[in-house]
N, C-alpha and C. Protein backbone atom coordinates (compact mmCIF):
# COMPACT_ATOMS: atom_id res chain seq x y z
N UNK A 1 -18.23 29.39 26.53
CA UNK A 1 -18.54 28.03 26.18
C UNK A 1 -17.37 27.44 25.39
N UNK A 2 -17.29 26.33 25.81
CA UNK A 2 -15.63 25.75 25.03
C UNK A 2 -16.26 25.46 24.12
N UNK A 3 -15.40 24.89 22.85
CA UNK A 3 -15.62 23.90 21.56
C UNK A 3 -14.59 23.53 21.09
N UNK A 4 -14.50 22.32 20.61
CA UNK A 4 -13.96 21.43 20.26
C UNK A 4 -13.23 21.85 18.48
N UNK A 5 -12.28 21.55 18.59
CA UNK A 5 -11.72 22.02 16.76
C UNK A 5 -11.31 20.28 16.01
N UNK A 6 -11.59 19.96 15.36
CA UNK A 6 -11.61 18.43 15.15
C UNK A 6 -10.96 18.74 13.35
N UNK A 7 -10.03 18.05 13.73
CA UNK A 7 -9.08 17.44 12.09
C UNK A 7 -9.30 16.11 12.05
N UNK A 8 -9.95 16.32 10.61
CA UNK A 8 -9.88 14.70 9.70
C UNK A 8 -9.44 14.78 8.76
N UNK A 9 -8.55 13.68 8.50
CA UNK A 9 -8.22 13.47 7.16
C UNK A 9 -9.01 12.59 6.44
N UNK A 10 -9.87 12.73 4.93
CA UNK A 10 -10.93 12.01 4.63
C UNK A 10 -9.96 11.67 3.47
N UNK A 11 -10.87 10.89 2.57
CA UNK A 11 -10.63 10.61 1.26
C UNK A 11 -11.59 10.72 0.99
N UNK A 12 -11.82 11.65 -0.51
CA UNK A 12 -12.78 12.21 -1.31
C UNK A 12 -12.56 11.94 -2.80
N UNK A 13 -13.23 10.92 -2.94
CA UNK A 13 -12.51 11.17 -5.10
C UNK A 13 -13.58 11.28 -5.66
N UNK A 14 -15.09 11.51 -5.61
CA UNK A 14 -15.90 11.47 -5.75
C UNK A 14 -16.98 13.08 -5.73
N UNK A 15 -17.56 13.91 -6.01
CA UNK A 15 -18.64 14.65 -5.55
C UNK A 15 -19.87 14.04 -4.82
N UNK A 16 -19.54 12.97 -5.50
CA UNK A 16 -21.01 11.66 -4.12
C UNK A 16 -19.99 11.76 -2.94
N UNK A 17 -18.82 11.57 -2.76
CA UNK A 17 -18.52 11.62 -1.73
C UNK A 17 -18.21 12.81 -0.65
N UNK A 18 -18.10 13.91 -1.54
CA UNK A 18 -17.96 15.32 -0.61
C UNK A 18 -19.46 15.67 0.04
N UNK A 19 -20.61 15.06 -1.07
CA UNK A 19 -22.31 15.43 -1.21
C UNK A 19 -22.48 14.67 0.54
N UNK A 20 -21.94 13.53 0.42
CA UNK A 20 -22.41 12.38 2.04
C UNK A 20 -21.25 13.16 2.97
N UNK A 21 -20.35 13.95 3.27
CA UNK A 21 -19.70 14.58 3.87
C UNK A 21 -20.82 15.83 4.27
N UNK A 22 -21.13 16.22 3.55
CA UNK A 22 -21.32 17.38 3.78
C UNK A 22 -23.30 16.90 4.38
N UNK A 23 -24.12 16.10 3.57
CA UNK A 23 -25.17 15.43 4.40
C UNK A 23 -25.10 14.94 5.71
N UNK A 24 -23.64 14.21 5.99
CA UNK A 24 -23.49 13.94 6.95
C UNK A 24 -22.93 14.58 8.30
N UNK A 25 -22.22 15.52 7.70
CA UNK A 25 -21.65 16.72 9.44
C UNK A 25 -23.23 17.34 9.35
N UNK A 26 -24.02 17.51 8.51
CA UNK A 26 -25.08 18.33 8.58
C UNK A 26 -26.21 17.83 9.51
N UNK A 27 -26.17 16.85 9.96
CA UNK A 27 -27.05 16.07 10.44
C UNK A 27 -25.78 15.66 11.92
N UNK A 28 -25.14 16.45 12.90
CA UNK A 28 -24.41 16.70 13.97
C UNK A 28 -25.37 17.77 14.41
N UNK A 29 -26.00 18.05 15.55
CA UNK A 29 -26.32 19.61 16.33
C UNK A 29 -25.36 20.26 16.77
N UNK A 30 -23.81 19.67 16.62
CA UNK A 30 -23.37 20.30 17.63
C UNK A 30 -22.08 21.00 16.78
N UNK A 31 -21.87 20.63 15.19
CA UNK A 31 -21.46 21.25 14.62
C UNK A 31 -21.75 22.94 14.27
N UNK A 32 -20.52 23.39 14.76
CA UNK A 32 -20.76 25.17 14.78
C UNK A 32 -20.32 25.64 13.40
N UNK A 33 -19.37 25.15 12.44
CA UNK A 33 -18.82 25.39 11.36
C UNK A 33 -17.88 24.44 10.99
N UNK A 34 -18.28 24.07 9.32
CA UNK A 34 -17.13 23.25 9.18
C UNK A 34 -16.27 23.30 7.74
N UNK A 35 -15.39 22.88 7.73
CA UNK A 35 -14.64 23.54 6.09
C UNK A 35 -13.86 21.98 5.56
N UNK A 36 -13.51 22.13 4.12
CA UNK A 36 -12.77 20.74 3.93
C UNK A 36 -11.60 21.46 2.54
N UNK A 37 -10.66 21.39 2.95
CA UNK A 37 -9.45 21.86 1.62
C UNK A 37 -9.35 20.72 0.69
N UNK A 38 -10.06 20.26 -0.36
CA UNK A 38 -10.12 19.67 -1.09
C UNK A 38 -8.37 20.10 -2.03
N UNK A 39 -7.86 20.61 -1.73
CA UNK A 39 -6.53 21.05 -2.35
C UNK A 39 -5.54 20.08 -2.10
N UNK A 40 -5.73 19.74 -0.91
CA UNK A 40 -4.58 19.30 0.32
C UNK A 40 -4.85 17.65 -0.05
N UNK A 41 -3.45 16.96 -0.06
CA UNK A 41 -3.45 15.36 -0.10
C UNK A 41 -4.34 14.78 0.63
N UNK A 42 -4.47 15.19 1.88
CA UNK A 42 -5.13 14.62 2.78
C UNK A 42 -6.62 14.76 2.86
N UNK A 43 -6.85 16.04 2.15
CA UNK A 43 -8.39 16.37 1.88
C UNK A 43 -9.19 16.86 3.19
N UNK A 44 -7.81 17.33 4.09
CA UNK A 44 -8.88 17.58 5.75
C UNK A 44 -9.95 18.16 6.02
N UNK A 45 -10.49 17.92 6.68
CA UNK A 45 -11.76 18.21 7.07
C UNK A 45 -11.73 19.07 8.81
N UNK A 46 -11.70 20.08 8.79
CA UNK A 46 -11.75 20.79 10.15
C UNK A 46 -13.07 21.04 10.80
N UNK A 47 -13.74 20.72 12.01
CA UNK A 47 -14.51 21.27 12.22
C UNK A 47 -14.53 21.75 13.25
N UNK A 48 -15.86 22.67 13.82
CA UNK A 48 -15.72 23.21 15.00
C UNK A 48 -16.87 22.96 16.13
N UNK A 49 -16.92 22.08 16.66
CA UNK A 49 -18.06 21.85 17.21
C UNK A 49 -18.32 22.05 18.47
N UNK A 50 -19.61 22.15 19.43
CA UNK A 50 -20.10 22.43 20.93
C UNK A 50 -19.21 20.83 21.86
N UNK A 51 -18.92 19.71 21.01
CA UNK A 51 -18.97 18.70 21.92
C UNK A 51 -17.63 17.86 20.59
N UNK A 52 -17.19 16.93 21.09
CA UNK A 52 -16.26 15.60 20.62
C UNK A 52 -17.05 14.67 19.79
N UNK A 53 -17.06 15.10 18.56
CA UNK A 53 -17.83 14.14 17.66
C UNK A 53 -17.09 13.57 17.14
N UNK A 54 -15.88 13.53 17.40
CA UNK A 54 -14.54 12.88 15.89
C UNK A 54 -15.05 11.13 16.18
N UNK A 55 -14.89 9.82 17.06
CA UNK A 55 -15.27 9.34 16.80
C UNK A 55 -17.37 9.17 15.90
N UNK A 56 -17.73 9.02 16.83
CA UNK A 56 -18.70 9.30 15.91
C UNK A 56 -19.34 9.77 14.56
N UNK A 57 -18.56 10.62 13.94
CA UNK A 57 -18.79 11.54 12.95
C UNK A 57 -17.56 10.25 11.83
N UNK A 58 -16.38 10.12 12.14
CA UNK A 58 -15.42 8.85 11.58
C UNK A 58 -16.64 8.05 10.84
N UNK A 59 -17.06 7.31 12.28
CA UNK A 59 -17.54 5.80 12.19
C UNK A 59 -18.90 6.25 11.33
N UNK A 60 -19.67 7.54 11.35
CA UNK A 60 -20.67 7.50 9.99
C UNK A 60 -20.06 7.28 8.56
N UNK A 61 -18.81 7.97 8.45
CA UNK A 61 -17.97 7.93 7.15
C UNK A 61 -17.72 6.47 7.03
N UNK A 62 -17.24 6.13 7.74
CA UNK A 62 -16.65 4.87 7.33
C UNK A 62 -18.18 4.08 7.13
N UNK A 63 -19.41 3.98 7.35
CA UNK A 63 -20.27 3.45 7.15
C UNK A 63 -21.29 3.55 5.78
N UNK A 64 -20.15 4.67 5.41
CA UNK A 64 -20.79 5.58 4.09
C UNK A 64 -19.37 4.67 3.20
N UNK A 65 -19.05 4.06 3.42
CA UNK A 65 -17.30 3.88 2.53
C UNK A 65 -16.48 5.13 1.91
N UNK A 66 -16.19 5.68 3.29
CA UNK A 66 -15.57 7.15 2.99
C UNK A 66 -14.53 6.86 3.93
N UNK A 67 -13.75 6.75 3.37
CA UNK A 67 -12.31 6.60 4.25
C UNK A 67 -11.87 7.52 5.37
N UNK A 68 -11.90 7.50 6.81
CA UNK A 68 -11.42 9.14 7.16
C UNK A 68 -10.56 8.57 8.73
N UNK A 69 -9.72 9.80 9.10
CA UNK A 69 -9.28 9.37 10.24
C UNK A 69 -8.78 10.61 10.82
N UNK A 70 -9.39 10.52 12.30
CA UNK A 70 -9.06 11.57 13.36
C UNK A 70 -7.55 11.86 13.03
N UNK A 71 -7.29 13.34 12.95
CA UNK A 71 -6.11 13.66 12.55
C UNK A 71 -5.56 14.48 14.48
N UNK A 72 -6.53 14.76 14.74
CA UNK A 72 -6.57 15.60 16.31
C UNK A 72 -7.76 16.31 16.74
N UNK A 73 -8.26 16.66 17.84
CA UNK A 73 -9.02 17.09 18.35
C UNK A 73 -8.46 18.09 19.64
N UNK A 74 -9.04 19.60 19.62
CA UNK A 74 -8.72 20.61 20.29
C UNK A 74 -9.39 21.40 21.09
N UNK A 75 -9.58 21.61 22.17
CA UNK A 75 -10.13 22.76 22.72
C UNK A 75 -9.56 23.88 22.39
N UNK A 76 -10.94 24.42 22.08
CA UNK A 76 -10.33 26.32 21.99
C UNK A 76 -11.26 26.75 23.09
């Protein structure tokens, strides 16, 4: 079964905002695992999912006023 590897770069300055990140990939079915390096400038957000959620999954953030943007999307 393929899946999809999806980079975002978010903006996070907030714990309300990692809390609606993390409410929000949680509420995807098709998310298989997902991680965010809060270390990194960019604050990426990798995930691994059954299907192409990067738009979709964006446009919830941005509806949350969470800044984010498709960095790439991959088949493995």
């Amino acid at each position: 079964m393929s899946r999809f590897i999806i980079i975002i770069s978010t903006v996070i300055n907030t714990p309300y905002d990692l809390e609606h990140i993390s409410s929000t990939v949680g509420k995807f079915a098709g998310v298989i695992d997902w991680t965010i390096d809060l270390g990194d400038s960019d604050k990426v957000l990798r995930l691994s999912a059954s299907n192409n959620i990067s738009t979709e999954l964006t446009a919830r953030f941005h509806q949350l006023g969470i800044s984010a943007a498709v960095m790439g999307v991959f088949m493995d």
